[in-house]
N, C-alpha and C. Protein backbone atom coordinates (compact mmCIF):
# COMPACT_ATOMS: atom_id res chain seq x y z
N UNK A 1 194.37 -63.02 -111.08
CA UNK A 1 195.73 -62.67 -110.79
C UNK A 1 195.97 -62.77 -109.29
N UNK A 2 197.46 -63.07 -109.08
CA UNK A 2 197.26 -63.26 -107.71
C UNK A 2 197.83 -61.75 -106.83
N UNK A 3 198.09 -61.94 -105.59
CA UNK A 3 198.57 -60.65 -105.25
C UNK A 3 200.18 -60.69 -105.09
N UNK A 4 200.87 -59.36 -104.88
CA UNK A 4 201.82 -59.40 -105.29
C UNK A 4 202.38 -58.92 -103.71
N UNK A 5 202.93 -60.32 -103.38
CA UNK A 5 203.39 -60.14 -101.64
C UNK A 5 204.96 -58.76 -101.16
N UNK A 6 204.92 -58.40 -100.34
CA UNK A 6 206.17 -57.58 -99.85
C UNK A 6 207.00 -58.48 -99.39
N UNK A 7 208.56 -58.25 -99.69
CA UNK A 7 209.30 -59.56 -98.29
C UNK A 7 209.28 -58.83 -96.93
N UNK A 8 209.27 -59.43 -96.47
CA UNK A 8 209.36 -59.26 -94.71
C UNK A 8 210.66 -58.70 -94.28
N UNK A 9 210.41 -57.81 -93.86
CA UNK A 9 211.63 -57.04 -93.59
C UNK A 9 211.46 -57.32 -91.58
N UNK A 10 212.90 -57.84 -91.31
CA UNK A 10 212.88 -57.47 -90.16
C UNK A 10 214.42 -56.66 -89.42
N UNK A 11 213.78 -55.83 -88.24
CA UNK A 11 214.71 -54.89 -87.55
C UNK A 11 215.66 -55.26 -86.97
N UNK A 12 216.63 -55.09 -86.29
CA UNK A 12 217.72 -55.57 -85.38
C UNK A 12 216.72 -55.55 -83.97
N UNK A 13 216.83 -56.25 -83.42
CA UNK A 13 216.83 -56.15 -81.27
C UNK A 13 216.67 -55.27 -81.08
N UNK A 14 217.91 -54.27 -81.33
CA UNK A 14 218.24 -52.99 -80.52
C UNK A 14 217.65 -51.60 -81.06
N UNK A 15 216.75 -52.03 -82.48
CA UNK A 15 216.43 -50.49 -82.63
C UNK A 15 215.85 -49.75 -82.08
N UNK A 16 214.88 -50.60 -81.45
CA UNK A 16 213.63 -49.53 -80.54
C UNK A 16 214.25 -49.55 -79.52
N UNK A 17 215.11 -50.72 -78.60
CA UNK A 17 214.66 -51.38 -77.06
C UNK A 17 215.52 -50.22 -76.73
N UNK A 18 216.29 -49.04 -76.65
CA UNK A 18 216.81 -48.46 -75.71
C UNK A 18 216.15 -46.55 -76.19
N UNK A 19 215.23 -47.22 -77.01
CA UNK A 19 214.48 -45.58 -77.24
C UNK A 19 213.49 -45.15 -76.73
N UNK A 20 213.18 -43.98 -76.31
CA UNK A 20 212.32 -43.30 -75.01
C UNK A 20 211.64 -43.03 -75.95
N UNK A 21 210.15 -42.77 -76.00
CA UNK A 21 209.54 -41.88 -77.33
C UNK A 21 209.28 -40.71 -76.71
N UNK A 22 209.04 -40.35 -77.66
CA UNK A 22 208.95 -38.44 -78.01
C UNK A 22 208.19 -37.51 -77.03
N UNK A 23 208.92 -36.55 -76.47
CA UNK A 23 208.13 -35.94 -75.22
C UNK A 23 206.95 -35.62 -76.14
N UNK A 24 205.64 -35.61 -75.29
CA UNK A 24 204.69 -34.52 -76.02
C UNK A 24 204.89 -32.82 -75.51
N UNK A 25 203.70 -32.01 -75.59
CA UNK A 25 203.91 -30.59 -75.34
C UNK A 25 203.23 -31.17 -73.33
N UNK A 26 202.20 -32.03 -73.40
CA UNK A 26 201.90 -32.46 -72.04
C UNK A 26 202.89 -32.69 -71.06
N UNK A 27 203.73 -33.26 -71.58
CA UNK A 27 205.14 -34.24 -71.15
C UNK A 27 205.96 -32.91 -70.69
N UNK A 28 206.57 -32.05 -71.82
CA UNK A 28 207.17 -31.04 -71.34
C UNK A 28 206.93 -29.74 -70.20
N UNK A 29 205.50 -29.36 -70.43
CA UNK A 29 204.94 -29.12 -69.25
C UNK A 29 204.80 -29.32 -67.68
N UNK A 30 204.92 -30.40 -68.10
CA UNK A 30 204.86 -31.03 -66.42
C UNK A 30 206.17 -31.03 -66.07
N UNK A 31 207.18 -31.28 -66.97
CA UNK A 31 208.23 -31.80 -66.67
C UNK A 31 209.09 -30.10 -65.97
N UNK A 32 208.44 -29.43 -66.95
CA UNK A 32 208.93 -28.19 -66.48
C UNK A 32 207.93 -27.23 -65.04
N UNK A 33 206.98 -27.94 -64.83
CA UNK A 33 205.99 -26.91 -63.94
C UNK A 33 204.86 -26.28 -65.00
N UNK A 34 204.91 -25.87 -65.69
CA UNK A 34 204.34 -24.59 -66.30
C UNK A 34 202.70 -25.07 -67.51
N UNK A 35 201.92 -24.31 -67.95
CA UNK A 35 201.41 -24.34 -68.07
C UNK A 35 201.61 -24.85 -70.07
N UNK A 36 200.48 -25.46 -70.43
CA UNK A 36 200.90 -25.89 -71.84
C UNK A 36 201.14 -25.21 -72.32
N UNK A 37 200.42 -23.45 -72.41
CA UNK A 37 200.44 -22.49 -73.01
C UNK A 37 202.01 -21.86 -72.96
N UNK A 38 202.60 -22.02 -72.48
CA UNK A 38 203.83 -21.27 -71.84
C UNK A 38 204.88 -22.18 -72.64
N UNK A 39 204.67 -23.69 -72.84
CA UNK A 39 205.34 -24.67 -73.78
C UNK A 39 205.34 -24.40 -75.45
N UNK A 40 204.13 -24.01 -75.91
CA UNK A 40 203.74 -23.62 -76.86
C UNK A 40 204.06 -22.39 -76.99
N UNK A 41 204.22 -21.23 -76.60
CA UNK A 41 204.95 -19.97 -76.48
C UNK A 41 206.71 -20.60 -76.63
N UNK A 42 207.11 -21.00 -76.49
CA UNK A 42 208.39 -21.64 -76.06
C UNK A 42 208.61 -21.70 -77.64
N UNK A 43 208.21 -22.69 -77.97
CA UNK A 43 208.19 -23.37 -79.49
C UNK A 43 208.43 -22.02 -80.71
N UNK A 44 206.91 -21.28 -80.05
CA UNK A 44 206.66 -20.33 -81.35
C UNK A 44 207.85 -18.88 -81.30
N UNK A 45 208.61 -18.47 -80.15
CA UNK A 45 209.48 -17.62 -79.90
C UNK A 45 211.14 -18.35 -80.07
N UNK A 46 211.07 -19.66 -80.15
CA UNK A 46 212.42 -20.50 -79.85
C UNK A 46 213.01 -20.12 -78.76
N UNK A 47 212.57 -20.22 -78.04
CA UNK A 47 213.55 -19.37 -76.41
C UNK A 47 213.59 -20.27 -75.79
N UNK A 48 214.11 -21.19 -74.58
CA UNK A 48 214.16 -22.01 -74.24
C UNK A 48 214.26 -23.33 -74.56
N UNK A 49 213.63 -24.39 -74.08
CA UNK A 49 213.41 -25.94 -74.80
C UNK A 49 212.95 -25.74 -75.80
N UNK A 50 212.07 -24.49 -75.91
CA UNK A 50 211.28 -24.38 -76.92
C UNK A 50 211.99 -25.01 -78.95
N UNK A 51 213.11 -24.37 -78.45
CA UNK A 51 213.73 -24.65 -79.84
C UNK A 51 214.44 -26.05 -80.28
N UNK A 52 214.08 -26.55 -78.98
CA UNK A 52 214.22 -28.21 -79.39
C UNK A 52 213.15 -29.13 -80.07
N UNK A 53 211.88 -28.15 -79.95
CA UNK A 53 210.87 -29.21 -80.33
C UNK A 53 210.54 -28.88 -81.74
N UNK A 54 210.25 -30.14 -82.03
CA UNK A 54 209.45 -30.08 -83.61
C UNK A 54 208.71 -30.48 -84.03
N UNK A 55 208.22 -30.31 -85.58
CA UNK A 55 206.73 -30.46 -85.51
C UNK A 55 206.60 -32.23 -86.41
N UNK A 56 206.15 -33.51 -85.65
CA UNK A 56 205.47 -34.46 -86.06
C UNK A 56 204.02 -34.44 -87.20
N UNK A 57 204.21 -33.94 -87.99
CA UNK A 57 202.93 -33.87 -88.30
C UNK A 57 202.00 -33.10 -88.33
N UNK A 58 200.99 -32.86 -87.46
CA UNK A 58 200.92 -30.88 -86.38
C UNK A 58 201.05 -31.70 -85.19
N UNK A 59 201.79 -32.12 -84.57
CA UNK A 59 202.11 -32.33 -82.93
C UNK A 59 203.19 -31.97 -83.43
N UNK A 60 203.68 -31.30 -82.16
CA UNK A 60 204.87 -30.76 -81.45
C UNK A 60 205.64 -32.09 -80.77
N UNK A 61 207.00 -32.10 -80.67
CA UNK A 61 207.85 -32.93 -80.44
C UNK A 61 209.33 -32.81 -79.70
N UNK A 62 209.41 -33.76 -79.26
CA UNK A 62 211.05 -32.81 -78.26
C UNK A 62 211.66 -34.45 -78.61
N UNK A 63 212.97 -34.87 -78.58
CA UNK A 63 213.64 -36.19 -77.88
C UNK A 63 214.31 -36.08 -76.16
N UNK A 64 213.47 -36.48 -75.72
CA UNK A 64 213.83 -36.70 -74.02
C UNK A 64 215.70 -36.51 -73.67
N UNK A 65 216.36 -37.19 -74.75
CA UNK A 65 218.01 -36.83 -74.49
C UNK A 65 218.14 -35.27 -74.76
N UNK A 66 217.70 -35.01 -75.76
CA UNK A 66 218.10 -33.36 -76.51
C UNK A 66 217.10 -32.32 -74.52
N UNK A 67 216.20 -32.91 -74.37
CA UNK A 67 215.65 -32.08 -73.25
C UNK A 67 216.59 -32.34 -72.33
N UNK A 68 217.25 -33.63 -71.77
CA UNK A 68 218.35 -33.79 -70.52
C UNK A 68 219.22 -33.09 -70.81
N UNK A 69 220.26 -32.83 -72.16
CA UNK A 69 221.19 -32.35 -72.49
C UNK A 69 220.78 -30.78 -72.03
N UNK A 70 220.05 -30.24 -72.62
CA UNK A 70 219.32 -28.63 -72.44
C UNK A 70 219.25 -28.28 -70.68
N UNK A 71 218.82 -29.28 -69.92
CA UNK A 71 218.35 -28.80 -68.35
C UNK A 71 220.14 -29.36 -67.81
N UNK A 72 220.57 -29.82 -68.17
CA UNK A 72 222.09 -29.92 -67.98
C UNK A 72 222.91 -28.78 -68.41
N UNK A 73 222.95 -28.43 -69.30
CA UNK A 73 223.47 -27.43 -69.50
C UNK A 73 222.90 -25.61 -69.08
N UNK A 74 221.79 -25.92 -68.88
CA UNK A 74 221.05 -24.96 -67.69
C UNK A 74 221.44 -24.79 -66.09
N UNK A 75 221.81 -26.16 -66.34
CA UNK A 75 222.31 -26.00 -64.29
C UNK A 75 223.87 -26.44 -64.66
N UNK A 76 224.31 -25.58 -65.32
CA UNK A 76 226.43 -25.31 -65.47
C UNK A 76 226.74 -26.80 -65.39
N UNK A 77 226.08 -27.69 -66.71
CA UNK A 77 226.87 -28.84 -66.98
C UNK A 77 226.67 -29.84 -66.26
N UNK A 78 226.50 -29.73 -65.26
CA UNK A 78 225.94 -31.26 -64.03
C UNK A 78 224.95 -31.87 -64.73
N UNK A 79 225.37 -33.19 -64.99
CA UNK A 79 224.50 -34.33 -65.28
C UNK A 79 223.08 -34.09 -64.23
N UNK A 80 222.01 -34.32 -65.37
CA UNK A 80 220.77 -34.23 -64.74
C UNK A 80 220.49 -35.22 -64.35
């Protein structure tokens, strides 16, 4: 018997090319100063960024826009 092929699916151009991937808990850390532990506290209380991130799998996850939007609206709306 022979095998039974998939068709080829292909994407548009634009799906990936203007997407940032996914902060990690490393990423957010730095980005904020603070220690991983303090990122991960974040997450598990929802207080801060914390409640932007979610869980991949068991990694933790943020989208880099949802974090600009958050530190923008932290400093009274001024584009970050």
């Amino acid at each position: 018997m022979g095998r039974a092929t998939l068709p080829r699916v292909t994407l548009p151009k634009s799906a990936g090319a203007n997407r940032r991937p996914l902060a990690t808990v490393p990423d957010i850390a730095e980005h904020y100063g603070v220690p991983l532990k303090t990122v991960r506290y974040w997450h598990q209380t929802q207080t801060g960024p914390g409640c932007l991130m979610f869980r991949v799998g068991k990694y933790l996850r943020a989208r880099w826009d949802d974090i600009d939007q958050y530190d923008a609206d932290q400093a009274g709306g001024a584009a970050a």
